[in-house]
Protein backbone atom coordinates (compact mmCIF):
# COMPACT_ATOMS: atom_id res chain seq x y z
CA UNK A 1 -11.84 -18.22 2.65
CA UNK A 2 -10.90 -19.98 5.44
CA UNK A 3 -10.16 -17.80 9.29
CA UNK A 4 -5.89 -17.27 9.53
CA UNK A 5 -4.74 -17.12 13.20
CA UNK A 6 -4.81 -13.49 13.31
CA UNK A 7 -7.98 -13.40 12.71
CA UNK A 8 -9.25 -16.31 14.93
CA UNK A 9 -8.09 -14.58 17.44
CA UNK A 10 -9.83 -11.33 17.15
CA UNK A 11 -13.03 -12.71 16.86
CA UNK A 12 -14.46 -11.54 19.83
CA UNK A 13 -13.29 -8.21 19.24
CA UNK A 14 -13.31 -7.70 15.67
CA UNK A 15 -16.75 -6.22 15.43
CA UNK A 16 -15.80 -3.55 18.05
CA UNK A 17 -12.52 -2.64 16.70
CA UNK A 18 -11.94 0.59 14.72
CA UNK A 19 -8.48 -0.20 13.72
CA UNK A 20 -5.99 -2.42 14.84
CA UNK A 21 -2.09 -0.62 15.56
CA UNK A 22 0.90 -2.71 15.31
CA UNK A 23 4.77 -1.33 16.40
CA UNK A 24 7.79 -3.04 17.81
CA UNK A 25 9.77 -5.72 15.56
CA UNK A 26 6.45 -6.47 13.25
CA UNK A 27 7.49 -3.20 11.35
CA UNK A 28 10.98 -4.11 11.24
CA UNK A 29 13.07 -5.08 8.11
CA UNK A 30 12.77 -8.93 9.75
CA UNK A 31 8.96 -8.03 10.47
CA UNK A 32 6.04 -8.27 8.73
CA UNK A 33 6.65 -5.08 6.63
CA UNK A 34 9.42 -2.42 7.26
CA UNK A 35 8.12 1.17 8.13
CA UNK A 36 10.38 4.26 8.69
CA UNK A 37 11.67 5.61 11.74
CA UNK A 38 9.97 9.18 12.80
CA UNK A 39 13.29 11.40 14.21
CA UNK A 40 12.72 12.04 17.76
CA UNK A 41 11.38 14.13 19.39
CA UNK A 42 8.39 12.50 18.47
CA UNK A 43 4.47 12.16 19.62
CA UNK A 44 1.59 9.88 19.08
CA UNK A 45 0.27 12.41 16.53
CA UNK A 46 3.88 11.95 14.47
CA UNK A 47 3.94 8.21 14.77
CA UNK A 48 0.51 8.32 13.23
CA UNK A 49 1.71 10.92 10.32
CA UNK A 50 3.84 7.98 9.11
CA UNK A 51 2.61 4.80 9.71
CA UNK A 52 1.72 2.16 6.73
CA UNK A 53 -1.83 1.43 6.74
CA UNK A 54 -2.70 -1.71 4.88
CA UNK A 55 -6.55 -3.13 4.00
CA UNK A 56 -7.69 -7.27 5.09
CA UNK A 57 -10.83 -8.21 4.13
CA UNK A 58 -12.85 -8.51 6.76
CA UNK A 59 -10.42 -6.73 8.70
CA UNK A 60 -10.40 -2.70 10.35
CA UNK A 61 -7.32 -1.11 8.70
CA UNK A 62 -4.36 -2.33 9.53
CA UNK A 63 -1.80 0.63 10.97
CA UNK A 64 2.02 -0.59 11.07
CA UNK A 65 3.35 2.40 13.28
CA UNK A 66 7.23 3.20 12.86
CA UNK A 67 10.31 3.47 14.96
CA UNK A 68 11.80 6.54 16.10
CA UNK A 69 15.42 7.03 15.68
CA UNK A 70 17.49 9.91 17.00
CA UNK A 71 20.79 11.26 15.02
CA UNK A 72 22.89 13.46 17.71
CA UNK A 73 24.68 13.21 20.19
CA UNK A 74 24.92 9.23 18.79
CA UNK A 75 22.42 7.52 16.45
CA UNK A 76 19.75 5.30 18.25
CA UNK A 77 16.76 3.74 17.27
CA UNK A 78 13.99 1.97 19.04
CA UNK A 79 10.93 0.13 18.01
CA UNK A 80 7.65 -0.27 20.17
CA UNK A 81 9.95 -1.48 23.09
């Protein structure tokens, strides 16, 4: 199977790499694939508790973090920015 972008660009690394994160507009409903927002307050640790992680052959899991989004005083989101 022939090399995609993605992965012609991570050649160098790919060997090295234990996973590979993604966040901003790539998990949005326009992205790649939509994950949830996490209600702030939030940390790395509950990012992590619900991001997507997808398999690529030949790839280190793929880990589509999600948004945060807060509901008082107004509703906000944000996305990797």
């Amino acid at each position: 199977m022939a090399a995609n972008g993605f992965e012609i660009a991570l050649r160098d690394w790919i060997d090295k790499l234990e996973k590979i994160l993604f966040s901003g507009m790539v998990t949005s409903r326009n992205g790649r694939m939509e994950s949830p927002f996490t209600p702030v307050p939030a940390g790395p640790g509950d990012l992590l508790a619900q991001a997507e992680t997808h398999k690529a052959e030949g790839l280190p899991p793929l880990i589509f973090l999600p948004g945060i989004a807060q509901t008082k005083p107004l509703p906000d989101v944000m996305r990797g920015e």
